[in-house]
C-alpha atoms as a PDB file:
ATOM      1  CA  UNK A   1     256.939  63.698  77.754  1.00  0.00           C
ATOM      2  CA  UNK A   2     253.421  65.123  77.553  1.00  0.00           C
ATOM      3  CA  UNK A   3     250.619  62.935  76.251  1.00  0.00           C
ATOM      4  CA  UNK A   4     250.042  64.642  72.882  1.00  0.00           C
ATOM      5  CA  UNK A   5     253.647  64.997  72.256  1.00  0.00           C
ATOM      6  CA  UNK A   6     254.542  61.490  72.656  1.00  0.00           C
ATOM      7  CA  UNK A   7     251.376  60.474  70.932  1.00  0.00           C
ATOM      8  CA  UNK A   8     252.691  62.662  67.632  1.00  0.00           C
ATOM      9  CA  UNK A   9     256.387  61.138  68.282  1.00  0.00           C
ATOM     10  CA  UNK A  10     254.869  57.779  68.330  1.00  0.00           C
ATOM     11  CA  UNK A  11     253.000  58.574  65.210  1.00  0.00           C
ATOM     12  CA  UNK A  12     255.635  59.653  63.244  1.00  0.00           C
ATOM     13  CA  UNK A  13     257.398  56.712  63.662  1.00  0.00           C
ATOM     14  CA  UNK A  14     255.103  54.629  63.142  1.00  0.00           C
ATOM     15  CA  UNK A  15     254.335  55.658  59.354  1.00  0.00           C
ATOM     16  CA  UNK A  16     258.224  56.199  59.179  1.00  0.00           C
ATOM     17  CA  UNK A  17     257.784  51.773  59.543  1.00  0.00           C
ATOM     18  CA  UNK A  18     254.820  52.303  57.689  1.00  0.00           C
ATOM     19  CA  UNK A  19     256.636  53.946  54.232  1.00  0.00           C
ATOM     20  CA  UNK A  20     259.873  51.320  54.899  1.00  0.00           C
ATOM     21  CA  UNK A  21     257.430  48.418  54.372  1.00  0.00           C
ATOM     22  CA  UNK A  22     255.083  50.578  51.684  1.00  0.00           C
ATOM     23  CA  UNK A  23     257.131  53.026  49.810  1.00  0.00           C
ATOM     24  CA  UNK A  24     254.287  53.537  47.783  1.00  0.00           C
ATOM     25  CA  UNK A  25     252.300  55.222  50.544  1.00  0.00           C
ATOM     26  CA  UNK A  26     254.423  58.247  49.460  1.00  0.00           C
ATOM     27  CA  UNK A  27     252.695  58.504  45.860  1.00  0.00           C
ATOM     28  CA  UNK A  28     248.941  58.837  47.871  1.00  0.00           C
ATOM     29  CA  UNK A  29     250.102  60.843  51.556  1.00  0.00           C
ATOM     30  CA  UNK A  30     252.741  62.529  50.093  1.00  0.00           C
ATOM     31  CA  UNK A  31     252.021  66.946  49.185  1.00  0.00           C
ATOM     32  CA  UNK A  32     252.220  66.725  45.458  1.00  0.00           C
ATOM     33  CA  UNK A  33     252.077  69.889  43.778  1.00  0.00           C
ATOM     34  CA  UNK A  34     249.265  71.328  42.342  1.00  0.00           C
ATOM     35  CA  UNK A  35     248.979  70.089  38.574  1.00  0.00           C
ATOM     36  CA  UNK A  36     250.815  67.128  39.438  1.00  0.00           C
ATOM     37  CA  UNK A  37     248.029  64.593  38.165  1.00  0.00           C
ATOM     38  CA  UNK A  38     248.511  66.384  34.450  1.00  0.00           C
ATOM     39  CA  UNK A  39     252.180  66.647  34.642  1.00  0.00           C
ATOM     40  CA  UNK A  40     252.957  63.077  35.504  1.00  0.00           C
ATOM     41  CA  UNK A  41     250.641  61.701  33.575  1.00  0.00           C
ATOM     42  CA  UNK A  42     247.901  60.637  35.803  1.00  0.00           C
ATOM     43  CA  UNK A  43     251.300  58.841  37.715  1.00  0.00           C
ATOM     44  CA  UNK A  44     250.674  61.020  40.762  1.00  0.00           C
ATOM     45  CA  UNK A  45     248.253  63.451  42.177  1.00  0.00           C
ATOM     46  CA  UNK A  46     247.561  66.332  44.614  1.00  0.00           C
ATOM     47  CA  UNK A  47     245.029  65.312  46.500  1.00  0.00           C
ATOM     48  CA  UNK A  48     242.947  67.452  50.413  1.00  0.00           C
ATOM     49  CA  UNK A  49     244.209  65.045  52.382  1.00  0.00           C
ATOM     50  CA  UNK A  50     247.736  65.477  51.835  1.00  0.00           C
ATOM     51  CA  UNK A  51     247.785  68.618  53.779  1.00  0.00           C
ATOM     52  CA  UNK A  52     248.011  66.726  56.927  1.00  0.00           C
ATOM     53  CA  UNK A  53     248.904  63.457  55.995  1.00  0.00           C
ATOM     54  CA  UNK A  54     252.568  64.412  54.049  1.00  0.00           C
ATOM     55  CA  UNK A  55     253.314  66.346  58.129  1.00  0.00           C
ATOM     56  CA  UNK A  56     253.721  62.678  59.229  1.00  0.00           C
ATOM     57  CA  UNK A  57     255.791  61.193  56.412  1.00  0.00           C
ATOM     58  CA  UNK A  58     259.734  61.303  56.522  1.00  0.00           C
ATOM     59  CA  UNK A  59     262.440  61.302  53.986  1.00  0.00           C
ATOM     60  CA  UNK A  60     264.917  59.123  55.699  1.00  0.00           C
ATOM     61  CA  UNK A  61     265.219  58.216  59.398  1.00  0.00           C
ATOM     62  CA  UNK A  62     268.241  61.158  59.527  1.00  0.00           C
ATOM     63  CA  UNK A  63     264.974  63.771  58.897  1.00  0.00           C
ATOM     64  CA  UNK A  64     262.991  62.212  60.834  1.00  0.00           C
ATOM     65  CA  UNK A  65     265.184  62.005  63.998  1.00  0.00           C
ATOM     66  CA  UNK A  66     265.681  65.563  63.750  1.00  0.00           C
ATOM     67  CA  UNK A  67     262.133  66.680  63.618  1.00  0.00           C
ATOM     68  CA  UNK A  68     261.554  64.331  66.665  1.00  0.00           C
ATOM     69  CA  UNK A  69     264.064  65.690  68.664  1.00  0.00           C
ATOM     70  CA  UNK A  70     262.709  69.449  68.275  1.00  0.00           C
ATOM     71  CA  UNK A  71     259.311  68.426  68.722  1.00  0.00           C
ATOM     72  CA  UNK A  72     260.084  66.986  71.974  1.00  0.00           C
ATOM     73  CA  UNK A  73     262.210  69.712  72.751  1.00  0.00           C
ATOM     74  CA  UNK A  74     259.883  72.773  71.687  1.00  0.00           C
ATOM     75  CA  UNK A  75     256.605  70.446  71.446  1.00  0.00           C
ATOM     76  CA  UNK A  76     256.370  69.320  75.141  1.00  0.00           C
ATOM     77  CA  UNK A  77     257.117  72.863  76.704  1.00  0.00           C
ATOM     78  CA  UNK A  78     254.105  74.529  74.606  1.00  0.00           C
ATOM     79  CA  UNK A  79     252.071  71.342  75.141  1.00  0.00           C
ATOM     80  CA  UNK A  80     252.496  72.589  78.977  1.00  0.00           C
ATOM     81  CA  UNK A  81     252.220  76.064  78.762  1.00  0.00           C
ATOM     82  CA  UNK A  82     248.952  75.824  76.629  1.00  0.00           C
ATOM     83  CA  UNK A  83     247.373  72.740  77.473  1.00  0.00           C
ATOM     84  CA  UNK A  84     246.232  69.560  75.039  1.00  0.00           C
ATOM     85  CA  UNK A  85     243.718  70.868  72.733  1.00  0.00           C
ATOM     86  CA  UNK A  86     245.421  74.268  72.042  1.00  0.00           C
ATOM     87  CA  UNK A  87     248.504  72.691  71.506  1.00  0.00           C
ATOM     88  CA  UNK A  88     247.214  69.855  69.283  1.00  0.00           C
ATOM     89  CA  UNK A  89     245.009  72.639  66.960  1.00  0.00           C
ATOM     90  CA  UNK A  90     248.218  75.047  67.007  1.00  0.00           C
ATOM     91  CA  UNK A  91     250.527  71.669  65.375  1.00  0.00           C
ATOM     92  CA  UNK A  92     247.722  70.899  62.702  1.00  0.00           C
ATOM     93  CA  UNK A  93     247.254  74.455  61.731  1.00  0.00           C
ATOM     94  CA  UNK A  94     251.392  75.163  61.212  1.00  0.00           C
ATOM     95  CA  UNK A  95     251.649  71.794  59.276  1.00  0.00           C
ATOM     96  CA  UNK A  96     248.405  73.284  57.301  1.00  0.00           C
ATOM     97  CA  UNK A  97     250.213  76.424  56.974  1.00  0.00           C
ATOM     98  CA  UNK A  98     253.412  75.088  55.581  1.00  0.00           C
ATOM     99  CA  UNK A  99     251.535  72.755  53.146  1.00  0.00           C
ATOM    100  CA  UNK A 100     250.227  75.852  51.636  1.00  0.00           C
ATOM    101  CA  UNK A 101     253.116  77.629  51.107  1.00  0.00           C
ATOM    102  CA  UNK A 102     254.642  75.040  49.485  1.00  0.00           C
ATOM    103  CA  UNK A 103     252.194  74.363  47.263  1.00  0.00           C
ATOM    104  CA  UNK A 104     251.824  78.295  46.956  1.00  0.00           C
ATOM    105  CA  UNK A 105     255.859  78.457  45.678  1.00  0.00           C
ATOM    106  CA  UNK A 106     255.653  74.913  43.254  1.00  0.00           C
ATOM    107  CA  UNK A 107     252.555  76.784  41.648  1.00  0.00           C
ATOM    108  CA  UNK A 108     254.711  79.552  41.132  1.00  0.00           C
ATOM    109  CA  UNK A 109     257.536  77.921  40.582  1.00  0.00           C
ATOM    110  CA  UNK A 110     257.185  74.512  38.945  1.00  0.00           C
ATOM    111  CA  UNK A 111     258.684  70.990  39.746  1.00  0.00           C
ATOM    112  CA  UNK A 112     256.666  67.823  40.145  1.00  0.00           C
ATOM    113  CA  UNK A 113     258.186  66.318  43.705  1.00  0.00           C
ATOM    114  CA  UNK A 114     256.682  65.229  46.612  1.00  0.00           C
ATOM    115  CA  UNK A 115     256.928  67.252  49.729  1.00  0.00           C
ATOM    116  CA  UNK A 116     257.424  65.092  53.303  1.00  0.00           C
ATOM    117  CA  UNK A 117     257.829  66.227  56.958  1.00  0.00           C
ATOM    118  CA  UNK A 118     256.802  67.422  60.411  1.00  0.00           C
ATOM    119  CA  UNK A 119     259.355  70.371  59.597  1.00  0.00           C
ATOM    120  CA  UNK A 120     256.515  73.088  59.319  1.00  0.00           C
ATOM    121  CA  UNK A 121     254.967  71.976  62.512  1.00  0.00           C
ATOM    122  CA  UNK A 122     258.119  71.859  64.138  1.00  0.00           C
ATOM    123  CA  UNK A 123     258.861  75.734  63.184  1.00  0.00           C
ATOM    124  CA  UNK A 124     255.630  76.739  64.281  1.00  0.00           C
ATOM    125  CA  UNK A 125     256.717  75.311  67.826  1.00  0.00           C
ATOM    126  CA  UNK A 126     259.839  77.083  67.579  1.00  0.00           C
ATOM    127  CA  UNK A 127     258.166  80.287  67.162  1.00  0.00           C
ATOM    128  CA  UNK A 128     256.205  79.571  70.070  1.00  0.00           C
ATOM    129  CA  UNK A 129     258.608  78.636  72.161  1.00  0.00           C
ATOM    130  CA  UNK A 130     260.879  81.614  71.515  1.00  0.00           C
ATOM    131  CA  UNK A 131     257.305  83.798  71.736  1.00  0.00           C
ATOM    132  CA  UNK A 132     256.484  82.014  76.006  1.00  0.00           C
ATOM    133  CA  UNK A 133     260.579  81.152  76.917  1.00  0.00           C
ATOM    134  CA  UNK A 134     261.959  84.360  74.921  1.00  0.00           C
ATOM    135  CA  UNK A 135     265.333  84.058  77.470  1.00  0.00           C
ATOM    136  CA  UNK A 136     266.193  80.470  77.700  1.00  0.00           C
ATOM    137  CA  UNK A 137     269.017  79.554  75.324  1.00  0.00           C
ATOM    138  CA  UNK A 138     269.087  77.821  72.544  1.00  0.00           C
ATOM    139  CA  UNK A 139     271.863  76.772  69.463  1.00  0.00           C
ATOM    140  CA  UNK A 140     272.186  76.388  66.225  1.00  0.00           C
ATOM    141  CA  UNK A 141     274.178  72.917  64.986  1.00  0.00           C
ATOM    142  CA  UNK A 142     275.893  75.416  62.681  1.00  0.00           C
ATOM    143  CA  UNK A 143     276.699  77.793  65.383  1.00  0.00           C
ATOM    144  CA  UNK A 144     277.545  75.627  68.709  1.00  0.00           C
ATOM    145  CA  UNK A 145     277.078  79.271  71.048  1.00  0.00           C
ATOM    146  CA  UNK A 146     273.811  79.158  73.499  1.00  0.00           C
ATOM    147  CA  UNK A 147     271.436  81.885  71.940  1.00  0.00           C
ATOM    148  CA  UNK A 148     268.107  83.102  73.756  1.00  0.00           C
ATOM    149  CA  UNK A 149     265.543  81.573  71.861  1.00  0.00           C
ATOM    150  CA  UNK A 150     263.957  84.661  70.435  1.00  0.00           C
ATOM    151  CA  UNK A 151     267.435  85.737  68.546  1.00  0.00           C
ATOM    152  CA  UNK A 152     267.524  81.205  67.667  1.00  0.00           C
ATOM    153  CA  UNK A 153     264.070  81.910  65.851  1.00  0.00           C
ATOM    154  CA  UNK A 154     264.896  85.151  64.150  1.00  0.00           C
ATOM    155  CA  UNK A 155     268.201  83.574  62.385  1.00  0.00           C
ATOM    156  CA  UNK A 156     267.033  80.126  61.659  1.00  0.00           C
ATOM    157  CA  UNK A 157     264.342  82.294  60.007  1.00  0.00           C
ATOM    158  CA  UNK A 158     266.778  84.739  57.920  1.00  0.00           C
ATOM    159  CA  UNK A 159     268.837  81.213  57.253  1.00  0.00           C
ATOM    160  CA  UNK A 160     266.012  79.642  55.670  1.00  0.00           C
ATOM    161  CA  UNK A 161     264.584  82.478  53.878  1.00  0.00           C
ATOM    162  CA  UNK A 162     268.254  83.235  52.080  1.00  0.00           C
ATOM    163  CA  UNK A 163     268.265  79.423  51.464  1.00  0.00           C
ATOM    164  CA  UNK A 164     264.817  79.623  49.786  1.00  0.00           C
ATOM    165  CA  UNK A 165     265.202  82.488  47.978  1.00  0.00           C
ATOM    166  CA  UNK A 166     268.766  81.626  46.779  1.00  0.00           C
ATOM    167  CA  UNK A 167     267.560  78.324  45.562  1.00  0.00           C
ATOM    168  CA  UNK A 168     270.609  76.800  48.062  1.00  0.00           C
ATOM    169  CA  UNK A 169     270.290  73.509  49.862  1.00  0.00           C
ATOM    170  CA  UNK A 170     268.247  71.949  47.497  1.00  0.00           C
ATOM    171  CA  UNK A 171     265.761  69.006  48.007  1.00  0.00           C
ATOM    172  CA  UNK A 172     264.769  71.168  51.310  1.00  0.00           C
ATOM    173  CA  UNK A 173     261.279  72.964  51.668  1.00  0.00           C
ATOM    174  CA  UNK A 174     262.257  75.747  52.973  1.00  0.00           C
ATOM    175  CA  UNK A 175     259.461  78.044  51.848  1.00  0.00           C
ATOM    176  CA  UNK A 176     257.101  75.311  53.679  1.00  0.00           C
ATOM    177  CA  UNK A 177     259.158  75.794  56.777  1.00  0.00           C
ATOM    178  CA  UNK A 178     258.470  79.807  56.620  1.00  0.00           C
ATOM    179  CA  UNK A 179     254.911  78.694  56.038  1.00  0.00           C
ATOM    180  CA  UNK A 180     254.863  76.852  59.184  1.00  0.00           C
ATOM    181  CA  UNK A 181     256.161  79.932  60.909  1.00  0.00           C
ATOM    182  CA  UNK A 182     253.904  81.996  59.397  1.00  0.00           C
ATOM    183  CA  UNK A 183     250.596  79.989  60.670  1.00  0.00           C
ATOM    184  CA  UNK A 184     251.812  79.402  63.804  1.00  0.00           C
ATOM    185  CA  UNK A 185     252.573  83.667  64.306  1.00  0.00           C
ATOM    186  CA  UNK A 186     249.014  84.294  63.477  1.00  0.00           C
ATOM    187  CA  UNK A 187     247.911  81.445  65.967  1.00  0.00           C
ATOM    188  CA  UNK A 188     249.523  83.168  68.593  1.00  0.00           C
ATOM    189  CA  UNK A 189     248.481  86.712  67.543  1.00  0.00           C
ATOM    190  CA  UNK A 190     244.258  85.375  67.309  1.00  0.00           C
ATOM    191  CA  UNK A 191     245.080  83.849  71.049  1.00  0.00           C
ATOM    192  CA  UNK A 192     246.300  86.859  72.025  1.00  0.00           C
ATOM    193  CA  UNK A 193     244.145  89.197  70.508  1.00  0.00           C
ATOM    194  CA  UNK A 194     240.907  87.360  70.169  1.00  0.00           C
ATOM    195  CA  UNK A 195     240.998  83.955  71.911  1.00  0.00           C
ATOM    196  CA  UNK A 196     238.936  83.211  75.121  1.00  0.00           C
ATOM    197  CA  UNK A 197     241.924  83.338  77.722  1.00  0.00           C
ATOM    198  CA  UNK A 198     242.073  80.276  80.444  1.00  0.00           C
END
């Protein structure tokens, strides 16, 4: 596994431990909502930091196997194809990006619950791995036939966007997963377009 990969994995993890020996670490590095200091109370309270910090936080160890497993599986091949650095800034930015769509859509929407996962980062890898392995094959847990990746990122997408706007699978973020998508498309479109090629 590449070095920034494993070092994310091993991160993860670790504050998974971290919020089964704490649980209150969740009402500080959680993403609460905008608001959420007045609507609680002064119980809980959006705070910068949670931007990042809520990308390493997990809501059971069934979530958090999941995201591991794609972000070895998408992470380490873009962690090669990119290098270190790039690959590190394009992870921070999608699980930036996906914090601020779901803040963007509680705002709108209302609800005072924390958000938790690498999810958006892990969608942002997807993207780029369907955008530099377009033909290698991919499936879907709902759909057990090997799809080329860039069809596999173009469903999941439609799936979660019919799920968000539908108000389905509840207790799911999947505007913040679109979000992460989102940030990591116009990653790859600056690098393209406007970053210093290597």
């Amino acid at each position: 596994m590449p070095p920034i990969t494993l070092a994310l994995v091993v991160a993860n993890v670790a504050v998974f431990l971290l919020q089964s020996l704490a649980p209150d670490l969740l009402l500080h590095f959680a993403l609460w909502p905008l608001g959420a200091e007045r609507a609680s109370g002064g119980q809980v309270s959006f705070e910068a930091w949670q931007i990042v910090t809520y990308g390493f936080m997990h809501g059971g160890l069934l979530h958090l196997g999941f995201n591991m497993f794609a972000l070895y599986m998408f992470g380490g091949a873009m962690e090669q194809v990119v290098g270190p650095r790039r690959y590190l800034n394009y992870y921070l930015v999608c699980i930036v990006a996906a914090a601020l769509a779901q803040l963007l859509v509680t705002w709108l929407l209302g609800g005072l619950y924390p958000t938790v996962g690498a999810s958006g980062g892990v969608f942002g890898l997807l993207l780029a791995y369907a955008v530099y392995f377009p033909h290698n094959k991919v499936m879907l847990l709902i759909l057990p036939v090997p799809i080329p990746s860039r069809v596999f990122v173009v469903i999941y997408a439609a799936i979660e966007l019919y799920l968000g706007v539908t108000g389905s699978a509840s207790g799911v973020a999947h505007f913040a997963h679109l979000g992460g998508l989102v940030g990591g498309g116009v990653m790859l479109y600056y690098w393209r377009n406007f970053g210093r090629r290597r």
